[in-house]
N, C-alpha and C. Protein backbone atom coordinates (compact mmCIF):
# COMPACT_ATOMS: atom_id res chain seq x y z
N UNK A 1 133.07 93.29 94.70
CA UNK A 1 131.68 93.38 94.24
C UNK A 1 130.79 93.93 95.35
N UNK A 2 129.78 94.50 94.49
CA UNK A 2 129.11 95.31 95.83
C UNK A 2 128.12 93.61 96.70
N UNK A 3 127.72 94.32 97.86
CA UNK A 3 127.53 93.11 98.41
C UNK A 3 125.60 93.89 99.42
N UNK A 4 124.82 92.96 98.83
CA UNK A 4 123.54 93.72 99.83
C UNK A 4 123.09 92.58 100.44
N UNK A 5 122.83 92.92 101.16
CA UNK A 5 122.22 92.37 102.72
C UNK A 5 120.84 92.31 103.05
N UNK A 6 120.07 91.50 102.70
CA UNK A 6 118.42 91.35 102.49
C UNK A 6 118.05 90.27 103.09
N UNK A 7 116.48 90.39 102.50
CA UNK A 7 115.59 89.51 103.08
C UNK A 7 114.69 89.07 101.41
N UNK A 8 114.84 87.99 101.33
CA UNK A 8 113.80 87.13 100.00
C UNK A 8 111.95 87.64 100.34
N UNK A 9 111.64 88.15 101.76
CA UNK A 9 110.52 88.38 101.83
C UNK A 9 110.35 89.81 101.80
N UNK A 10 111.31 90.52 101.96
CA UNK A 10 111.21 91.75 102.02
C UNK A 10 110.92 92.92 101.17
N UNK A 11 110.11 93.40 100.84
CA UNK A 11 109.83 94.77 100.43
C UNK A 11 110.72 95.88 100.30
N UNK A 12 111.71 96.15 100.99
CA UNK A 12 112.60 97.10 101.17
C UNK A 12 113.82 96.80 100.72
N UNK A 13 113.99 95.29 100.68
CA UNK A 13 115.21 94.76 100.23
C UNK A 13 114.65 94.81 98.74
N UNK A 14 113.40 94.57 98.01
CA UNK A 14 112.88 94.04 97.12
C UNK A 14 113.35 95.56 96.24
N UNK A 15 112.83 96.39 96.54
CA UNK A 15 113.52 97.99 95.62
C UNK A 15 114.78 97.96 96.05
N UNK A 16 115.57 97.39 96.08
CA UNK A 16 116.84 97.68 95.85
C UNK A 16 117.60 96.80 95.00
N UNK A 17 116.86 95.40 94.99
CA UNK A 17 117.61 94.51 94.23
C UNK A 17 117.11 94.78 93.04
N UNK A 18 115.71 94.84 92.84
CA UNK A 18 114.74 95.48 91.60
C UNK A 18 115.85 96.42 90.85
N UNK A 19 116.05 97.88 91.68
CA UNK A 19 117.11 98.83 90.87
C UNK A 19 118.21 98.58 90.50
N UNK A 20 118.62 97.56 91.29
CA UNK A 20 120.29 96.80 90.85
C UNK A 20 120.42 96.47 89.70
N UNK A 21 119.34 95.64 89.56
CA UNK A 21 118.83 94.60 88.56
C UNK A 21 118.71 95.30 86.96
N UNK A 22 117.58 96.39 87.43
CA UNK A 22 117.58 97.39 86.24
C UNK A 22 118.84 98.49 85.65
N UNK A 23 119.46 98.47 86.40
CA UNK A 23 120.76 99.55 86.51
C UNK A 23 121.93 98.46 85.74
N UNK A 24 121.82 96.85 85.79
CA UNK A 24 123.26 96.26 85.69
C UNK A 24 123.97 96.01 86.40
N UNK A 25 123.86 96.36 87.74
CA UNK A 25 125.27 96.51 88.55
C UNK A 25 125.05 95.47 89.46
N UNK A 26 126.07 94.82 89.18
CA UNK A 26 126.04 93.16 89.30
C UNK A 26 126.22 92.97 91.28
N UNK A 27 125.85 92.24 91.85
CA UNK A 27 126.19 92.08 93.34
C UNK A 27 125.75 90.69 93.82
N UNK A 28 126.43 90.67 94.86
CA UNK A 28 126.27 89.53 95.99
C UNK A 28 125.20 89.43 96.71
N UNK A 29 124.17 88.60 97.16
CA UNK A 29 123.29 89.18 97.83
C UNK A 29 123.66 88.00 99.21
N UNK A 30 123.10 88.77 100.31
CA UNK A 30 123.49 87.88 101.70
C UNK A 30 121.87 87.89 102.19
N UNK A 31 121.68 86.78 102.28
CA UNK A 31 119.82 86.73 103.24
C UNK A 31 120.09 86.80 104.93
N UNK A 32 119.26 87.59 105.00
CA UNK A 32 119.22 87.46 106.65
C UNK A 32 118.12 87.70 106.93
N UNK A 33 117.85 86.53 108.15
CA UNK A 33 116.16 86.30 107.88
C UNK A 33 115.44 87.50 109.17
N UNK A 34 114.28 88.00 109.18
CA UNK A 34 114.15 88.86 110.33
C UNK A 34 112.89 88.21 111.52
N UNK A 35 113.45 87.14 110.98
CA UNK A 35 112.30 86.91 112.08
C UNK A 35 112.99 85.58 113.26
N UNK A 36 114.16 85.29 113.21
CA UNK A 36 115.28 84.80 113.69
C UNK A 36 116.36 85.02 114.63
N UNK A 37 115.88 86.23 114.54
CA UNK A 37 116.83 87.31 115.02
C UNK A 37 118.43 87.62 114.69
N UNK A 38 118.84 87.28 113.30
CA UNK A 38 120.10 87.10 112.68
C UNK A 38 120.26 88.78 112.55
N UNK A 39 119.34 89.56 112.31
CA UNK A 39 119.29 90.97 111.90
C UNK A 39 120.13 91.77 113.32
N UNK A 40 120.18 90.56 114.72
CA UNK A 40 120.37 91.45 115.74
C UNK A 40 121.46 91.08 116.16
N UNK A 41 122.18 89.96 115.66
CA UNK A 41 123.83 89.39 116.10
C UNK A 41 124.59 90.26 115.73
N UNK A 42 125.28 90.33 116.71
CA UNK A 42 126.71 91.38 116.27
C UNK A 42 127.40 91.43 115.15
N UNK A 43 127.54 90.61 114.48
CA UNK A 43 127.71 90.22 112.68
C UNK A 43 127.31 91.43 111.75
N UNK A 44 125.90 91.21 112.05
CA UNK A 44 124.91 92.03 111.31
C UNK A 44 125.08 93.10 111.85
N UNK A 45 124.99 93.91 113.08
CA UNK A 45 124.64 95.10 113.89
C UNK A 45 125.89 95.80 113.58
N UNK A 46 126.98 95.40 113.48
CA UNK A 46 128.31 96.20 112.86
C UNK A 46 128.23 96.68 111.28
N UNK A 47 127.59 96.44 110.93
CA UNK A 47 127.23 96.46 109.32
C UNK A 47 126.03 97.68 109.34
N UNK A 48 125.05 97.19 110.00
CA UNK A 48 123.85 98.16 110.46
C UNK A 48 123.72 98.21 112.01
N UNK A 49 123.95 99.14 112.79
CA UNK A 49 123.72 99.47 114.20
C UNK A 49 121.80 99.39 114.69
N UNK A 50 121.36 99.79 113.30
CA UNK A 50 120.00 99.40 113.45
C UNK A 50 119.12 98.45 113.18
N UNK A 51 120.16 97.37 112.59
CA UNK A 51 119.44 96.12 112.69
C UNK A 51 118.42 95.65 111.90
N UNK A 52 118.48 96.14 110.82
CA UNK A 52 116.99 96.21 109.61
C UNK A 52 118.09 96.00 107.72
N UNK A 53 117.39 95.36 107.47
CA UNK A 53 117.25 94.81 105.82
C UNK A 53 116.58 96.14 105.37
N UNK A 54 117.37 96.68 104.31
CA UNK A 54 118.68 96.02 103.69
C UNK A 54 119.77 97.16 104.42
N UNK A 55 121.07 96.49 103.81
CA UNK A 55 121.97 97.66 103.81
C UNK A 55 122.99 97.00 102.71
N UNK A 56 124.15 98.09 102.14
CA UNK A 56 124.62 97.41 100.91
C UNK A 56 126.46 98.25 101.96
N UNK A 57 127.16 97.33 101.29
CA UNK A 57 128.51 97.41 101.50
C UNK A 57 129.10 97.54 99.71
N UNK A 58 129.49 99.08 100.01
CA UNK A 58 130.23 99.12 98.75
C UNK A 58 131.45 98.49 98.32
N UNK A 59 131.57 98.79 96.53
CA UNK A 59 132.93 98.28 96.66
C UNK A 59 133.92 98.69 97.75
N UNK A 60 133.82 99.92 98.22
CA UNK A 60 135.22 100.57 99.02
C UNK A 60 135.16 100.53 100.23
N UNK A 61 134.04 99.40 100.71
CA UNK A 61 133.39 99.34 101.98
C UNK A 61 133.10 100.23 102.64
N UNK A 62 132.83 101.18 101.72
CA UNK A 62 132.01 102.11 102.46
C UNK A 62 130.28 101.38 102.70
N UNK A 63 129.84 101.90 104.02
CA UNK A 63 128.18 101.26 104.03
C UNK A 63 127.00 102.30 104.19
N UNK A 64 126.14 101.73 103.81
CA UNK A 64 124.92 102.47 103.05
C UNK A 64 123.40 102.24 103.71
N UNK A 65 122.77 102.16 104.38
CA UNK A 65 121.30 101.73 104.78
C UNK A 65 120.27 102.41 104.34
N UNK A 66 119.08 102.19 104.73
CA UNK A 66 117.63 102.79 104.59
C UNK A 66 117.72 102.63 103.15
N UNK A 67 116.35 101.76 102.91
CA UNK A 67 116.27 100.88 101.08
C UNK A 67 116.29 103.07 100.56
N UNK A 68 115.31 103.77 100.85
CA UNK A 68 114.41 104.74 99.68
C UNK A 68 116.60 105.69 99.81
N UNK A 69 117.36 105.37 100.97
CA UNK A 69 118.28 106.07 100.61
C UNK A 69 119.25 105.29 99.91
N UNK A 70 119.27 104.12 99.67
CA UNK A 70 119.86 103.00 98.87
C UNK A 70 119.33 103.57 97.60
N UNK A 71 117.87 103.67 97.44
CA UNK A 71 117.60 103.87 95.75
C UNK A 71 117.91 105.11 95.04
N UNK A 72 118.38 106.29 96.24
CA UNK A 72 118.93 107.61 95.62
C UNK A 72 120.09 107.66 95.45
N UNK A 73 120.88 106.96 96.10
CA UNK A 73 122.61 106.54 95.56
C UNK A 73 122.86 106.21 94.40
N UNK A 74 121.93 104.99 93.86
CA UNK A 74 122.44 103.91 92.88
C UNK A 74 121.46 104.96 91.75
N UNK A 75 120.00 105.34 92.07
CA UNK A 75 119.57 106.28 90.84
C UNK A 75 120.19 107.63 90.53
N UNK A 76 120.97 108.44 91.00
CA UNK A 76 121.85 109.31 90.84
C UNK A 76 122.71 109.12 89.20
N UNK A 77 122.16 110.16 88.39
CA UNK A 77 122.87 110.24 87.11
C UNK A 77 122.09 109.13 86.23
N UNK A 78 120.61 108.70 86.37
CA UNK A 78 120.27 107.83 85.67
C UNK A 78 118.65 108.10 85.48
N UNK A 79 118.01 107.55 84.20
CA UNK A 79 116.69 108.33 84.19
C UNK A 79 115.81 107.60 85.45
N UNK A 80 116.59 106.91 86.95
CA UNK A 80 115.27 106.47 87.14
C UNK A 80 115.30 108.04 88.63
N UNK A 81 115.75 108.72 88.01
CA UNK A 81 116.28 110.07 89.17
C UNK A 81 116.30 111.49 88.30
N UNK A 82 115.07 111.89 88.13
CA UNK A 82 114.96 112.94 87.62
C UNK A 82 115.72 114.48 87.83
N UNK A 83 116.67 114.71 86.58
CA UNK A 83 117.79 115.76 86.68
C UNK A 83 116.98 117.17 86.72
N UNK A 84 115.37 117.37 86.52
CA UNK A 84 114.61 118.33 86.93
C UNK A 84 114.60 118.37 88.62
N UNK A 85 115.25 120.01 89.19
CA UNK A 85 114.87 120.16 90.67
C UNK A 85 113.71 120.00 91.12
N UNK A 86 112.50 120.51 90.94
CA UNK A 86 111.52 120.30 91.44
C UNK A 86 110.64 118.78 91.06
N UNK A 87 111.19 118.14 89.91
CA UNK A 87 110.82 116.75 89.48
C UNK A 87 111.63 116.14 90.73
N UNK A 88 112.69 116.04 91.04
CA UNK A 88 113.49 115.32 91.98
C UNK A 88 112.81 115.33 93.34
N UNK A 89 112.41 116.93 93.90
CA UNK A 89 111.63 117.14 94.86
C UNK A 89 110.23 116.53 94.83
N UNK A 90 109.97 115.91 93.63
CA UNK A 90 108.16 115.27 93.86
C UNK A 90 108.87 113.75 94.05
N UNK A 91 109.93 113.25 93.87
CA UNK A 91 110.42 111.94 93.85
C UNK A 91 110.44 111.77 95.11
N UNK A 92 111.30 112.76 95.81
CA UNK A 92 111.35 112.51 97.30
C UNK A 92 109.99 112.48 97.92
N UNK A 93 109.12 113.23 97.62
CA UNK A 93 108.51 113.52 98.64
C UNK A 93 107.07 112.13 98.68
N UNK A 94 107.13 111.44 97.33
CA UNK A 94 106.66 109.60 97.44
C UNK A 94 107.51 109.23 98.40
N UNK A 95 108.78 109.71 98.13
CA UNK A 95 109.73 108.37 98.67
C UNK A 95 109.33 108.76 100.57
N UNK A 96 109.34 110.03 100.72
CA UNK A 96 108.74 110.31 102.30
C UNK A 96 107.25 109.88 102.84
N UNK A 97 106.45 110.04 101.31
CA UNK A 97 105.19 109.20 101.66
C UNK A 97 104.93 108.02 101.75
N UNK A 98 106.17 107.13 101.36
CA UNK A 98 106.39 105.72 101.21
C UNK A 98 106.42 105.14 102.88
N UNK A 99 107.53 106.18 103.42
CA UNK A 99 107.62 105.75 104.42
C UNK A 99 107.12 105.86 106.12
N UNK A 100 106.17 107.13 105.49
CA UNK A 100 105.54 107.93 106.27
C UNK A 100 104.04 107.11 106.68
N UNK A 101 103.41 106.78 105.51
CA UNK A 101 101.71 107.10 105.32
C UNK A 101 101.74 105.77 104.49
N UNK A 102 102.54 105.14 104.17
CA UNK A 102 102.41 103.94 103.40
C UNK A 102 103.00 102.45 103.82
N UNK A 103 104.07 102.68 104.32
CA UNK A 103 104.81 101.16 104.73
C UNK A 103 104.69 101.01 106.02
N UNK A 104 104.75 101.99 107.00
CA UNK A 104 104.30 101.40 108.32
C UNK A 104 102.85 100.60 108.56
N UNK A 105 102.21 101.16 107.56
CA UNK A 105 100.44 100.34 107.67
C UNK A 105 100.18 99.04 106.89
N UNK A 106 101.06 99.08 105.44
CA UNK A 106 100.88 97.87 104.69
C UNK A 106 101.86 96.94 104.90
N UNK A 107 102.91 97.84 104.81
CA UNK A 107 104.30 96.50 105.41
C UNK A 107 103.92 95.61 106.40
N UNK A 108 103.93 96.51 107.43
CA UNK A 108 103.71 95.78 108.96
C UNK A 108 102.20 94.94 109.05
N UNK A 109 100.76 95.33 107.95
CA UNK A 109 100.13 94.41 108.74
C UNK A 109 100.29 93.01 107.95
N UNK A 110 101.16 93.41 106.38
CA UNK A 110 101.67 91.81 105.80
C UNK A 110 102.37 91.33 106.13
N UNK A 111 103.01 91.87 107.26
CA UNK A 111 104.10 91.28 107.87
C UNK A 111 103.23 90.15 109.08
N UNK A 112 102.71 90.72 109.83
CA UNK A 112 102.19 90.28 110.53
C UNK A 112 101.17 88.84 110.16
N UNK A 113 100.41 89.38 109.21
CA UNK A 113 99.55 88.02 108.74
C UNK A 113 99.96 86.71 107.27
N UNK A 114 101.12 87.40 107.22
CA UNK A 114 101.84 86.38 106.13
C UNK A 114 103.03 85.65 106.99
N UNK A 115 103.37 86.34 108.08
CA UNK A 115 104.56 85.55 108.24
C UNK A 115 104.96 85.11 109.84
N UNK A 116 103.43 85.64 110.24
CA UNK A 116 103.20 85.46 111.76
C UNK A 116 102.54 84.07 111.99
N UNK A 117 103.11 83.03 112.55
CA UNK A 117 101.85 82.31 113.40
C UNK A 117 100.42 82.81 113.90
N UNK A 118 100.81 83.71 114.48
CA UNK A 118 99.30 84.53 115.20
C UNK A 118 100.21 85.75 115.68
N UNK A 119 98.92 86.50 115.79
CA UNK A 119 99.00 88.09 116.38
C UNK A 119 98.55 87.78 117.93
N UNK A 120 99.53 88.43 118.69
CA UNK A 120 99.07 89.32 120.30
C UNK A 120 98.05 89.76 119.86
N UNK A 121 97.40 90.07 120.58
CA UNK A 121 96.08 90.85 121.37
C UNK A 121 96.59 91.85 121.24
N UNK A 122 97.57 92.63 121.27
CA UNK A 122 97.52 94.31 120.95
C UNK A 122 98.02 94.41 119.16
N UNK A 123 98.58 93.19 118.93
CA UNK A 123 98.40 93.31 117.26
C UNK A 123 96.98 93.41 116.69
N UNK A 124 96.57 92.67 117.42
CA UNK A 124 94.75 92.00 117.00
C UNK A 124 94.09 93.56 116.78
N UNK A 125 94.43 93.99 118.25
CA UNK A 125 93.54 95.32 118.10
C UNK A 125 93.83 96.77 117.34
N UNK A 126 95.20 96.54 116.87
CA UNK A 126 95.98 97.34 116.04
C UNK A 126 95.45 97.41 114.11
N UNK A 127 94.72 96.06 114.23
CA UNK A 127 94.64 95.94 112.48
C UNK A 127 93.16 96.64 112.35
N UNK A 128 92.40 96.85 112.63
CA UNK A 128 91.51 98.26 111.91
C UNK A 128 92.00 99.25 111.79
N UNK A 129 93.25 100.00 112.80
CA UNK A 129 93.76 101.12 112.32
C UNK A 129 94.78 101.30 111.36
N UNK A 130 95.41 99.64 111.20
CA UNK A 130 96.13 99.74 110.08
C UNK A 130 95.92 99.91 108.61
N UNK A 131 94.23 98.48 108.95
CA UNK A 131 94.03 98.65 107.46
C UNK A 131 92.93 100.05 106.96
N UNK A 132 92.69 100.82 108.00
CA UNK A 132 92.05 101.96 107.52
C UNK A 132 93.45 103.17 107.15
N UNK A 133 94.33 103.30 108.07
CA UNK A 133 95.35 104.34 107.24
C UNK A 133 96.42 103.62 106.11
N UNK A 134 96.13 102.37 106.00
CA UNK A 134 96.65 101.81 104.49
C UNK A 134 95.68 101.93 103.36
N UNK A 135 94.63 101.74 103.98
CA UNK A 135 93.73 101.76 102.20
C UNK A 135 93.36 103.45 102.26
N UNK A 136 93.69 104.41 103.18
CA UNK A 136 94.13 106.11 103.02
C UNK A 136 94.87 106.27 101.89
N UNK A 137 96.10 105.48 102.15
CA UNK A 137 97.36 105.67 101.36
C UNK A 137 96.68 105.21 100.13
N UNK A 138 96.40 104.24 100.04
CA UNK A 138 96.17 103.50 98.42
C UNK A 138 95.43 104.43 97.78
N UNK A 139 94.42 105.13 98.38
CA UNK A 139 93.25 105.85 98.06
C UNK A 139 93.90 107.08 96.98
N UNK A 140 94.48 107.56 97.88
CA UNK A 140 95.77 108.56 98.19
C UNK A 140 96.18 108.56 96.36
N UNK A 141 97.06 107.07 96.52
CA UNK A 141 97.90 107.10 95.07
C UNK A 141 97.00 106.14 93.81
N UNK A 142 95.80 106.07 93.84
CA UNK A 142 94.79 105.60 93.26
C UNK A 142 94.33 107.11 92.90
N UNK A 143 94.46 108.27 93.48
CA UNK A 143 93.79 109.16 92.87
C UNK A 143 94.83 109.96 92.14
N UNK A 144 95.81 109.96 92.62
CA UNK A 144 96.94 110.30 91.84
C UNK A 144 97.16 110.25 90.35
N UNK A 145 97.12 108.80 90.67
CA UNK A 145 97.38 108.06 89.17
C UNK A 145 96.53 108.38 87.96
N UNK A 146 95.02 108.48 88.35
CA UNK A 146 94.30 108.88 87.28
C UNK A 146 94.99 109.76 86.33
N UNK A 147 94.70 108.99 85.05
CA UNK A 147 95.46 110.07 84.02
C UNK A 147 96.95 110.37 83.67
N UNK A 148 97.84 109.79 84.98
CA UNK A 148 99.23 109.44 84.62
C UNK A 148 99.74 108.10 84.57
N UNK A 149 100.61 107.88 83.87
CA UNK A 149 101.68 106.31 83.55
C UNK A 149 102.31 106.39 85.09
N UNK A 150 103.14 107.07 85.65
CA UNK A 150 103.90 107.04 86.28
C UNK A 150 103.79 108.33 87.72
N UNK A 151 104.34 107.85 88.77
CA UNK A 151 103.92 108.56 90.07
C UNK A 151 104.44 110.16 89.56
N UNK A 152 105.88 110.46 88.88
CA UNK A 152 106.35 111.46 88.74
C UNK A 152 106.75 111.62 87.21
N UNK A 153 106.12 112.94 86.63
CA UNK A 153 106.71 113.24 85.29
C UNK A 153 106.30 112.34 84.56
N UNK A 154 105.58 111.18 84.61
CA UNK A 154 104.89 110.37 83.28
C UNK A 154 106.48 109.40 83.13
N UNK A 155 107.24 109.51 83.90
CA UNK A 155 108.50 108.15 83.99
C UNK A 155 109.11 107.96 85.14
N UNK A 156 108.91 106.19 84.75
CA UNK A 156 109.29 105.57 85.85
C UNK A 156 110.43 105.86 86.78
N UNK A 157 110.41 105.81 87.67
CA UNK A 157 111.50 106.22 88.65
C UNK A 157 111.80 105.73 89.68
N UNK A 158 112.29 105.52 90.78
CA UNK A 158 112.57 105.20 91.82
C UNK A 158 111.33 105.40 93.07
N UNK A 159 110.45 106.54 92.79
CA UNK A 159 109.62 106.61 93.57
C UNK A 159 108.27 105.59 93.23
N UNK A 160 108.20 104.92 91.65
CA UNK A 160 107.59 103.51 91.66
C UNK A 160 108.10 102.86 92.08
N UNK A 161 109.24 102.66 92.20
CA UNK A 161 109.84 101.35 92.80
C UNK A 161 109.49 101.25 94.16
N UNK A 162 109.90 102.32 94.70
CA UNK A 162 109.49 102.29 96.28
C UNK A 162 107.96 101.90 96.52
N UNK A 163 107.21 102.34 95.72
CA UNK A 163 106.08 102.30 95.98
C UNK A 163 105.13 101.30 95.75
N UNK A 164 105.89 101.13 94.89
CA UNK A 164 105.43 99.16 93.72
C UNK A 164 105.60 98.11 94.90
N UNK A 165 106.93 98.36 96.09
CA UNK A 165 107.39 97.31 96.18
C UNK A 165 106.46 96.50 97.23
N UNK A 166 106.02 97.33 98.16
CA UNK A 166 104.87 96.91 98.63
C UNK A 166 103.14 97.12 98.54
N UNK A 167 102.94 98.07 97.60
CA UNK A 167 101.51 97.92 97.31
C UNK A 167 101.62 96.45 96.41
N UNK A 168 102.15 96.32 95.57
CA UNK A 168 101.47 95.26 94.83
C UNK A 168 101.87 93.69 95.40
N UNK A 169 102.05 93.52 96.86
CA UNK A 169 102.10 92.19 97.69
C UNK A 169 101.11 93.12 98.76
N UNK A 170 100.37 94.04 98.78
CA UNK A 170 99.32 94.53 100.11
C UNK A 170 98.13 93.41 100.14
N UNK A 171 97.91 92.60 99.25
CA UNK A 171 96.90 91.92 99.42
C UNK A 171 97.42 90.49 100.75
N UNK A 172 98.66 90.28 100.59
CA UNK A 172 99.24 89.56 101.87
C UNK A 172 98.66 90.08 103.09
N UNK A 173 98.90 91.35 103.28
CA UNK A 173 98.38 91.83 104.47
C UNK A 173 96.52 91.94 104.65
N UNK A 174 95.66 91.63 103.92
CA UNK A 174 94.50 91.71 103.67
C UNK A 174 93.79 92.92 102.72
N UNK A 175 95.05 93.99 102.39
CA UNK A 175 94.16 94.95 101.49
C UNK A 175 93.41 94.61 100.04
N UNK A 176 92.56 94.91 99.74
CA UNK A 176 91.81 94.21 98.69
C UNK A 176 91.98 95.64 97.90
N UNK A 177 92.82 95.04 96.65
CA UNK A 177 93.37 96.59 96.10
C UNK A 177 91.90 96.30 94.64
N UNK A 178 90.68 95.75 94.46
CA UNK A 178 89.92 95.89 93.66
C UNK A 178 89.41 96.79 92.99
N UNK A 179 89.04 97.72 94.25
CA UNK A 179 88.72 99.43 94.07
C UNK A 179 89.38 100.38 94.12
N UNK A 180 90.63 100.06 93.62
CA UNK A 180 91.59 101.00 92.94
C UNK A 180 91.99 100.86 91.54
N UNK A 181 91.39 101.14 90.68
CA UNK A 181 91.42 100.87 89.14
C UNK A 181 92.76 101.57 88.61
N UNK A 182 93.21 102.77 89.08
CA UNK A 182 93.86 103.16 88.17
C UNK A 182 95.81 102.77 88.91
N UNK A 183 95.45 102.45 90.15
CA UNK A 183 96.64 101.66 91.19
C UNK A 183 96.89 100.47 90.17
N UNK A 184 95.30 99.83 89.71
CA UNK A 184 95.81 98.20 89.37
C UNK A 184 96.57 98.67 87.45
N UNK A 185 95.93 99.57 86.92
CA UNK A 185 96.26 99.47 86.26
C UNK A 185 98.23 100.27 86.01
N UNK A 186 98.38 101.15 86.71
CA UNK A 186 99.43 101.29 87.35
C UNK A 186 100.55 100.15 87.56
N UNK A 187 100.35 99.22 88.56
CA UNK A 187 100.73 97.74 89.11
C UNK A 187 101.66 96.76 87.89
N UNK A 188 100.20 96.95 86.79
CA UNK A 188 100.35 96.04 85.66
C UNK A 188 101.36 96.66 84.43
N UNK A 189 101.34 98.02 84.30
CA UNK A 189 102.56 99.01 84.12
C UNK A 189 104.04 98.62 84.35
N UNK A 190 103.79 98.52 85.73
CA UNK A 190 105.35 98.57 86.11
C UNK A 190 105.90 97.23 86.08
N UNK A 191 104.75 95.96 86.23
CA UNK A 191 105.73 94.71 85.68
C UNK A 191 106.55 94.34 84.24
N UNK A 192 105.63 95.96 83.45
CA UNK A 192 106.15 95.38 82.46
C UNK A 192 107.03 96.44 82.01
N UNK A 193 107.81 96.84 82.82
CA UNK A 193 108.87 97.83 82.73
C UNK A 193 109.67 96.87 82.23
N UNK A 194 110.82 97.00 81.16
CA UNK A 194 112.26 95.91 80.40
C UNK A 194 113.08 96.01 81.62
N UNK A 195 113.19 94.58 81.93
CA UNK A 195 114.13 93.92 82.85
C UNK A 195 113.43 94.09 84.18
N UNK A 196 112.31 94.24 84.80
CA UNK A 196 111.63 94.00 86.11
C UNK A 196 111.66 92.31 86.33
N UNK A 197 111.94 92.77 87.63
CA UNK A 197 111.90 90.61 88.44
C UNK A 197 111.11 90.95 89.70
N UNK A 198 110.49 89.99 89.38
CA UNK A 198 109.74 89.66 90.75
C UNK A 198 110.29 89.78 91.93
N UNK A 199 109.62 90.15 93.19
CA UNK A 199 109.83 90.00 94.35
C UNK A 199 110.66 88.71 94.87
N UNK A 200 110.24 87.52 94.46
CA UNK A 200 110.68 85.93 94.76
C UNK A 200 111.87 85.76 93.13
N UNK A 201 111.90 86.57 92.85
CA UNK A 201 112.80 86.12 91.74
C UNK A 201 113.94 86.19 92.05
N UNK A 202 115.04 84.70 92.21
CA UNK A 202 116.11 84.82 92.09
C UNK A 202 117.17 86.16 91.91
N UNK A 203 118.22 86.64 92.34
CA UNK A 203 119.11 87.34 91.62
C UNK A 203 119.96 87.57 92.60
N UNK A 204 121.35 88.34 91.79
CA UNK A 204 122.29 88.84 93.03
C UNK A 204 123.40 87.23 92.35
N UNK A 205 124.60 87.61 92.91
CA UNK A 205 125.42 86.25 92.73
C UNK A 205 125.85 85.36 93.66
């Protein structure tokens, strides 16, 4: 059985179990917490050399990392992976803005204020620039959205998923997603995609 390697708080682990979930394809899930430092024992580091949630061990043990390249494996041959070339090319290029212009600013400052005791003094002084090039991004795919269901082609895909997985927990980190109307209405979209689970929702065997 395939076997993935996550975090219950994680965002990155969260689109992958999400697509599992939606796809059928049944797996094991292993928690490893990152703030413990379990991500950095030799256990783990042979599995991933880089030390980061998630990574998935196939059936043939072959191994797999980086969640947005986890979600192009498993969406391959399925509608959440558009068989249009240049549709595929707007998929990627969320999935590069995901990781570019979007998760280093919202991930990291919910990371920081949901699951931190306290911030250093150079965290401290780090969060105006975070939360100004995160609510960029939101801005960004708040204007997007106007007028479409979905980030690409008007169906859901993998590049919501990526993108779902941490805008709609950004309010952890302090973003106040209010004044993004067509994000929230977006948000409320994709929970109600058939067979979506929550972030904290159980799954995996």
């Amino acid at each position: 059985m395939l076997t993935l390697y996550d975090n219950s708080g994680s965002g990155n682990g969260y689109k992958v179990r999400l697509l599992l979930t939606l796809l059928g394809i049944p797996f094991m899930r292993v928690d490893k917490s990152v703030t413990n430092g379990e991500t950095r024992l030799p256990d783990y580091l042979a599995i991933n050399p880089n030390g980061r949630v998630p990574a998935v061990v196939l059936d043939d043990g072959r191994i797999l990392a980086e969640s947005n390249a986890i979600l192009l494996y498993f969406a391959e041959g399925t509608p959440y992976l558009p068989s249009d070339k240049f549709a595929r090319a707007q998929v990627n290029q969320w999935l590069f803005f995901e990781q570019y212009s979007h998760e280093p600013y919202i991930a990291v400052l919910r990371f920081w204020r949901h699951y931190l005791d306290t911030l250093t003094p150079i965290q401290e002084a780090r969060v105006p620039e975070l939360l100004d090039k995160g609510h960029a991004a939101l801005k960004l795919m708040d204007a997007h959205l106007n007028g479409r269901r979905f980030l690409v082609e008007d169906c859901y895909s993998v590049a919501d998923i990526a993108l779902y997985a941490y805008t709609h927990v950004a309010g952890e980190g302090g973003f106040d997603l209010a004044s993004y109307p067509h994000l929230n209405v977006w948000l409320n979209r994709v929970q109600k995609v058939p067979g979506h689970i929550s972030i904290d929702q159980p799954c995996g065997a």
